[in-house]
C-alpha atoms as a PDB file:
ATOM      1  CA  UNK A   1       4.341 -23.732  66.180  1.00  0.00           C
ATOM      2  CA  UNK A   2       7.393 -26.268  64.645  1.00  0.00           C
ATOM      3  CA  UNK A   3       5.396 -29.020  66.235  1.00  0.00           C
ATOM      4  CA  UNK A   4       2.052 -28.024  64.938  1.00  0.00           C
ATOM      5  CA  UNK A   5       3.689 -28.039  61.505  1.00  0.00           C
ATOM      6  CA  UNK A   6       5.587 -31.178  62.088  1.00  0.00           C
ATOM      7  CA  UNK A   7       2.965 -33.015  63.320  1.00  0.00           C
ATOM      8  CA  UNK A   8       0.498 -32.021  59.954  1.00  0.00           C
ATOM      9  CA  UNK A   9       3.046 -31.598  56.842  1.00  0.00           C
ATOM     10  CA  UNK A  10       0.997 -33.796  54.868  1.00  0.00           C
ATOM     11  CA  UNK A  11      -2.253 -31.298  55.233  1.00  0.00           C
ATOM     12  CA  UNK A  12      -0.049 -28.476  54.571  1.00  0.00           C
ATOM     13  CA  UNK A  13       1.603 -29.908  51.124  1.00  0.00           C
ATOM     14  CA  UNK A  14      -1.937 -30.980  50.201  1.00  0.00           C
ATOM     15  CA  UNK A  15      -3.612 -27.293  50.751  1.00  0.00           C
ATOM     16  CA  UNK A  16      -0.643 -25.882  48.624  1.00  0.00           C
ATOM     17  CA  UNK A  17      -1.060 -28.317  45.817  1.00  0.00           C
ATOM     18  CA  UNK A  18      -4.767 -28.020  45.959  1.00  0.00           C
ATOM     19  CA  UNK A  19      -4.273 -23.992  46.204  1.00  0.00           C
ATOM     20  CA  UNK A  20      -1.835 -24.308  43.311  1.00  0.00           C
ATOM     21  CA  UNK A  21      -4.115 -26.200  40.933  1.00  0.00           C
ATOM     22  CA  UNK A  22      -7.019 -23.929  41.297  1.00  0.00           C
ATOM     23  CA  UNK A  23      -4.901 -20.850  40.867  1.00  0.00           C
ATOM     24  CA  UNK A  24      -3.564 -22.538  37.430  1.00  0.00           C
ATOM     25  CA  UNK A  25      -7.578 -23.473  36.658  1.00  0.00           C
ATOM     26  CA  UNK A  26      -8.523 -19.912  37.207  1.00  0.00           C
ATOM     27  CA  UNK A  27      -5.402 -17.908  35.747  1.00  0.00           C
ATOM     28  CA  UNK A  28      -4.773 -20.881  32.568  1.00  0.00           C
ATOM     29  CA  UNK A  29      -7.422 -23.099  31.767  1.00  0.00           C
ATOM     30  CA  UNK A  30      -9.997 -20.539  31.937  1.00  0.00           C
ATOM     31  CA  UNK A  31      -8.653 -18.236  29.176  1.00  0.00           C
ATOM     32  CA  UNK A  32      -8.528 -20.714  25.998  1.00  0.00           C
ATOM     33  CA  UNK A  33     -10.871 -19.786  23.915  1.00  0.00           C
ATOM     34  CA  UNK A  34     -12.841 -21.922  21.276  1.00  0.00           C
ATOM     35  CA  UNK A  35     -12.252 -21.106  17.673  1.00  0.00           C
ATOM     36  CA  UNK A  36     -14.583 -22.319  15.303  1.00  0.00           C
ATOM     37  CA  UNK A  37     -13.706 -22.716  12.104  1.00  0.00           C
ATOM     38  CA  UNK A  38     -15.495 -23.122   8.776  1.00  0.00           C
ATOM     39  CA  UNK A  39     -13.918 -25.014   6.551  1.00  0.00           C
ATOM     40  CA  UNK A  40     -16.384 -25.062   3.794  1.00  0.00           C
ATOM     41  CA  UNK A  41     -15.453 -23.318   0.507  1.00  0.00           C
ATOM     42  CA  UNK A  42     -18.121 -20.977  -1.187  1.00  0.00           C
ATOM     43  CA  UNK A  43     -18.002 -22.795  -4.153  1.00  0.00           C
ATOM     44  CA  UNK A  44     -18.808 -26.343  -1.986  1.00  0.00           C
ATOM     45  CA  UNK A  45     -22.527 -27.443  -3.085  1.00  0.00           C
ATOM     46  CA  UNK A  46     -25.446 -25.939  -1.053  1.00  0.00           C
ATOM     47  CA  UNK A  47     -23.477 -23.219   0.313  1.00  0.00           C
ATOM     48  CA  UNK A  48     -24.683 -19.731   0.083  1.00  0.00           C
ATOM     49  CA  UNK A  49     -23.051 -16.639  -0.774  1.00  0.00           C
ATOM     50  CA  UNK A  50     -19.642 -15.643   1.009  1.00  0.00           C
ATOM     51  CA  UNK A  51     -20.364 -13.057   3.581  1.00  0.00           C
ATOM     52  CA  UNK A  52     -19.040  -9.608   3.230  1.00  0.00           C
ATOM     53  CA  UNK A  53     -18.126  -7.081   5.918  1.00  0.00           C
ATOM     54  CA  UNK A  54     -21.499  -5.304   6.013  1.00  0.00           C
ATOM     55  CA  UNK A  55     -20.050  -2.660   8.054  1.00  0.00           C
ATOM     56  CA  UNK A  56     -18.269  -1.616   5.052  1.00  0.00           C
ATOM     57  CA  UNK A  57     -20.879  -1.817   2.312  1.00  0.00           C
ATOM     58  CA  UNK A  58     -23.615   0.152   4.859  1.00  0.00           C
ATOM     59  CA  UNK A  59     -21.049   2.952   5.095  1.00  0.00           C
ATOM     60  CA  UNK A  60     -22.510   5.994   4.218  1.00  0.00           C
ATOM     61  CA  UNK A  61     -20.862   7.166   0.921  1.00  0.00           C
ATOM     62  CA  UNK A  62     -20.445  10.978   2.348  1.00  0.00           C
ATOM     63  CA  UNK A  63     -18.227   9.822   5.478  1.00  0.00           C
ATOM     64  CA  UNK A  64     -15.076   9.254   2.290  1.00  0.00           C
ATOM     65  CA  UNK A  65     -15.767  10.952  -1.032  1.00  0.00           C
ATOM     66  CA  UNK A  66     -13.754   8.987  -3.685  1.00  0.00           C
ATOM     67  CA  UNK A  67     -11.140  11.001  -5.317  1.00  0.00           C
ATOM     68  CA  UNK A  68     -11.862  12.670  -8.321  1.00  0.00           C
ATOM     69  CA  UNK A  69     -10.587  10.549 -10.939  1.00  0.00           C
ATOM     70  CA  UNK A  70      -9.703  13.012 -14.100  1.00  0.00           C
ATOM     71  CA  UNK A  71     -10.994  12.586 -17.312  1.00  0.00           C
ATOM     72  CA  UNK A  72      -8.735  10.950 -20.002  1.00  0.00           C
ATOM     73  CA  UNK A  73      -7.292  13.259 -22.411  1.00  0.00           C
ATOM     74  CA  UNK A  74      -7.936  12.571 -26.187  1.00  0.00           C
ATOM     75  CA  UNK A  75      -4.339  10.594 -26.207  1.00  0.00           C
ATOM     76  CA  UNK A  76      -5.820   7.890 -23.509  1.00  0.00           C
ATOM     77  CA  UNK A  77      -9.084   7.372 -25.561  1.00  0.00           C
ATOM     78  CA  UNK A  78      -7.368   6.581 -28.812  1.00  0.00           C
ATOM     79  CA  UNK A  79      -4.200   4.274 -29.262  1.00  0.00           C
ATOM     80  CA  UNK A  80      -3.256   5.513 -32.359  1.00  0.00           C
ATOM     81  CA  UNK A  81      -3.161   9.325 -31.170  1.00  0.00           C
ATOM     82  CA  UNK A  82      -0.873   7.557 -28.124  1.00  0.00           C
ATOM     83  CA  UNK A  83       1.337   6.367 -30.734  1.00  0.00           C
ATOM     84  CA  UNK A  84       1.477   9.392 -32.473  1.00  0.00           C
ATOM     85  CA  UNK A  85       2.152  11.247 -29.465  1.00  0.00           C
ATOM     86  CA  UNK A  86       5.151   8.809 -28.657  1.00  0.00           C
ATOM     87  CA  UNK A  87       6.796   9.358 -31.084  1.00  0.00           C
ATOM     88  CA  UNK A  88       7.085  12.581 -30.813  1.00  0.00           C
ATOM     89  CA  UNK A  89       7.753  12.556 -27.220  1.00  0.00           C
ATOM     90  CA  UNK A  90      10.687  12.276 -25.304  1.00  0.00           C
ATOM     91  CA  UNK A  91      12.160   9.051 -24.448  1.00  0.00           C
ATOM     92  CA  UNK A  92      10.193   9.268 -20.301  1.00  0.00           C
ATOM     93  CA  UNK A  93      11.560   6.039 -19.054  1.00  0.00           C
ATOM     94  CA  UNK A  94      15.221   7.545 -19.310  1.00  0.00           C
ATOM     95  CA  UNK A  95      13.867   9.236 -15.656  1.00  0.00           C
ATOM     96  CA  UNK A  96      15.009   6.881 -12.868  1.00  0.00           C
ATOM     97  CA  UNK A  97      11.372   5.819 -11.699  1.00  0.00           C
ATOM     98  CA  UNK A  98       9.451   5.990 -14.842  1.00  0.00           C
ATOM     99  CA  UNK A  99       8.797   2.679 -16.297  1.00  0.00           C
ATOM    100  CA  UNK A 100       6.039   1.830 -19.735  1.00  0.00           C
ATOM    101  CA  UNK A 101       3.592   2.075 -17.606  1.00  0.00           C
ATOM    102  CA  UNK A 102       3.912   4.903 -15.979  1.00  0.00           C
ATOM    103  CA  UNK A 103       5.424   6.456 -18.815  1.00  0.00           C
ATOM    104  CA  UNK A 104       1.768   5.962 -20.722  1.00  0.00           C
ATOM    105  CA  UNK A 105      -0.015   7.343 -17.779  1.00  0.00           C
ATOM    106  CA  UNK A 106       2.015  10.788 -18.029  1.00  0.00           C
ATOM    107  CA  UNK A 107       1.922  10.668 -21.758  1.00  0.00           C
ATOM    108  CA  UNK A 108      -2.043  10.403 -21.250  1.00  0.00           C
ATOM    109  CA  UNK A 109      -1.866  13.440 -18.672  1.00  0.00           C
ATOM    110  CA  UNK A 110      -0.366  15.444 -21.901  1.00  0.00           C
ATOM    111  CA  UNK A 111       3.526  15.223 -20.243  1.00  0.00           C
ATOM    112  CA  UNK A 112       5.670  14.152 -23.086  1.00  0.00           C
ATOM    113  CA  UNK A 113       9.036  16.264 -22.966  1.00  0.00           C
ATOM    114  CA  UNK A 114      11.426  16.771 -19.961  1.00  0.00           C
ATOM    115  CA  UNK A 115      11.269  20.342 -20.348  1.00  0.00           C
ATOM    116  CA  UNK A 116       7.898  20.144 -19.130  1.00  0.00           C
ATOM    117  CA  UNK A 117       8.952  18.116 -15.737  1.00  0.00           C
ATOM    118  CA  UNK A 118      11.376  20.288 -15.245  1.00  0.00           C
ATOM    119  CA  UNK A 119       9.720  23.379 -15.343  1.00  0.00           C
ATOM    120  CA  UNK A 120       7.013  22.076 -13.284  1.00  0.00           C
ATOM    121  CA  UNK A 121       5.387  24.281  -9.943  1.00  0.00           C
ATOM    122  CA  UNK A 122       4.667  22.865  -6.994  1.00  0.00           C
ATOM    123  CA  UNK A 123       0.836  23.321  -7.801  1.00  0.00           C
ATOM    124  CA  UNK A 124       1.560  21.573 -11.167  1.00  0.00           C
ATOM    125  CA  UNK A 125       3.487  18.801  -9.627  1.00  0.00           C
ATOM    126  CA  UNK A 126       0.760  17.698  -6.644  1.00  0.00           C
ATOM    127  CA  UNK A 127      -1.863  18.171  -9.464  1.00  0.00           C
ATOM    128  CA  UNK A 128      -0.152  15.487 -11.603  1.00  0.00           C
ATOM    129  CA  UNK A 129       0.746  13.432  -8.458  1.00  0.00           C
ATOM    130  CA  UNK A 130      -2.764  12.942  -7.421  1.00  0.00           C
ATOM    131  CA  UNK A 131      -3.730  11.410 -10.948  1.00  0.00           C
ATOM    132  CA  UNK A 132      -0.747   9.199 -11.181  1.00  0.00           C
ATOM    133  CA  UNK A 133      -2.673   6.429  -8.637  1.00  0.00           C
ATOM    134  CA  UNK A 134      -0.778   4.058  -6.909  1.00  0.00           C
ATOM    135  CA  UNK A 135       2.014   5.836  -8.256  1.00  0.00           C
ATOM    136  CA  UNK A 136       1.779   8.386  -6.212  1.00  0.00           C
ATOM    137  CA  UNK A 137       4.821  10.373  -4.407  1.00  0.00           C
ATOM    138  CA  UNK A 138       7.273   9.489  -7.198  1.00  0.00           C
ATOM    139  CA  UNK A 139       7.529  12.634  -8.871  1.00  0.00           C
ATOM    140  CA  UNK A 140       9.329  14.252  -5.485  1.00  0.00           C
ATOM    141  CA  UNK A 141      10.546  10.916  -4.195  1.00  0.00           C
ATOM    142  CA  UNK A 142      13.025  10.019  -7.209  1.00  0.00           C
ATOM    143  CA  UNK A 143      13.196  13.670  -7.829  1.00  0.00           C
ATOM    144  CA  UNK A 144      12.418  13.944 -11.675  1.00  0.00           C
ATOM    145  CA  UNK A 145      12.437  17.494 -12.073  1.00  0.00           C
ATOM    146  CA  UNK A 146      16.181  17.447 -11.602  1.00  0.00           C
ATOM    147  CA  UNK A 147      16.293  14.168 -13.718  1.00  0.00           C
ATOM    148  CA  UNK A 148      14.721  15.949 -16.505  1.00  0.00           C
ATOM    149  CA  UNK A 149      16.372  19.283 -16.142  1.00  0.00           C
ATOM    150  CA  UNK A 150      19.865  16.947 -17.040  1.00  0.00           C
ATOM    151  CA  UNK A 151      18.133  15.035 -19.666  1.00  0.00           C
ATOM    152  CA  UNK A 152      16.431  18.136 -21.210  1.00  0.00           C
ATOM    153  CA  UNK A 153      19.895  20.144 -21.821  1.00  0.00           C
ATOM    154  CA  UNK A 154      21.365  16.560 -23.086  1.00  0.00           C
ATOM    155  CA  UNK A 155      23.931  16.766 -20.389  1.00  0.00           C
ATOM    156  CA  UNK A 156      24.575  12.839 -20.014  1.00  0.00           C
ATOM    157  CA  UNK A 157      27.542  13.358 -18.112  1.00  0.00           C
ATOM    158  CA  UNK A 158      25.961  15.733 -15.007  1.00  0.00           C
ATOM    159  CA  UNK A 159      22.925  12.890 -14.795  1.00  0.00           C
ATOM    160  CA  UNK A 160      25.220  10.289 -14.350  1.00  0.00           C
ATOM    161  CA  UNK A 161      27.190  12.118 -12.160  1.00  0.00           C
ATOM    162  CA  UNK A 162      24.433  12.607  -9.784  1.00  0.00           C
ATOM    163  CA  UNK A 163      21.830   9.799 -10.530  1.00  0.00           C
ATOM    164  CA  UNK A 164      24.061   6.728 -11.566  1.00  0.00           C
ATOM    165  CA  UNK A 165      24.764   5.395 -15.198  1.00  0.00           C
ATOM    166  CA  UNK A 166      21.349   5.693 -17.369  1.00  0.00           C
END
């Protein structure tokens, strides 16, 4: 067998460098695939319309109801109610979490005074959480019931005690 292998070593190295390359064809080469891309713009002249997932615009409407957005109270339809309101509302953006913005949302939902966060229900707080938008989760994630239960009894000293200087 030695001499069989001695006598043809240079059809042996060929086979396994043949065998080699045709493994690397089939198990490399073959799995590149071609990307085309488009590089044209939309906007580029005697191009159409840019394509849209039509998959999501056929969706039938009744496979995801939208939320039910609530209607705005009188305060959110007219700014100078708003103002009004403001001023006679507690300072809201004294809660860790509750910036202008969000403070005009809640003064829109009619939540103006701490005492009324801090008195809040469970049901009360997931009804105002689901109208606060992408918002959302704040009222139990930066805890403001127990913010507002300091800041409605004035007691400065237990807030910052517990939430860090205001």
């Amino acid at each position: 067998m030695m001499e069989l292998a001695q006598a043809n070593w240079p059809l042996l190295v060929a086979a396994l460098v043949i065998g080699l390359l045709v493994a690397w064809w089939i198990f490399v080469a073959m799995r590149r695939t071609k990307v085309d891309t488009d590089t044209s713009d939309v906007l580029d002249e005697g191009k159409g319309p840019a394509n849209r997932n039509q998959a999501l615009i056929d969706a039938p409407a009744a496979a995801e109801a939208p939320p039910a957005v609530p209607e705005p109270t009188a305060a959110a339809a007219e700014p100078a109610k708003v103002a009004a309101v403001e001023s006679e509302a507690d300072d809201l953006t004294r809660i860790k979490g509750v910036g202008p913005k969000l403070k005009t949302l809640l003064i829109s939902l009619g939540v103006t005074k701490f005492d009324q966060i801090a008195n809040w229900t469970d049901a009360e707080i997931d009804n105002i959480d689901a109208q606060l938008g992408r918002f959302e989760g704040r009222i139990r994630r930066d805890n403001w019931m127990d913010q507002a239960k300091f800041l409605a009894a004035d007691d400065t000293a237990g807030y910052e005690d517990k939430f860090g200087k205001l």
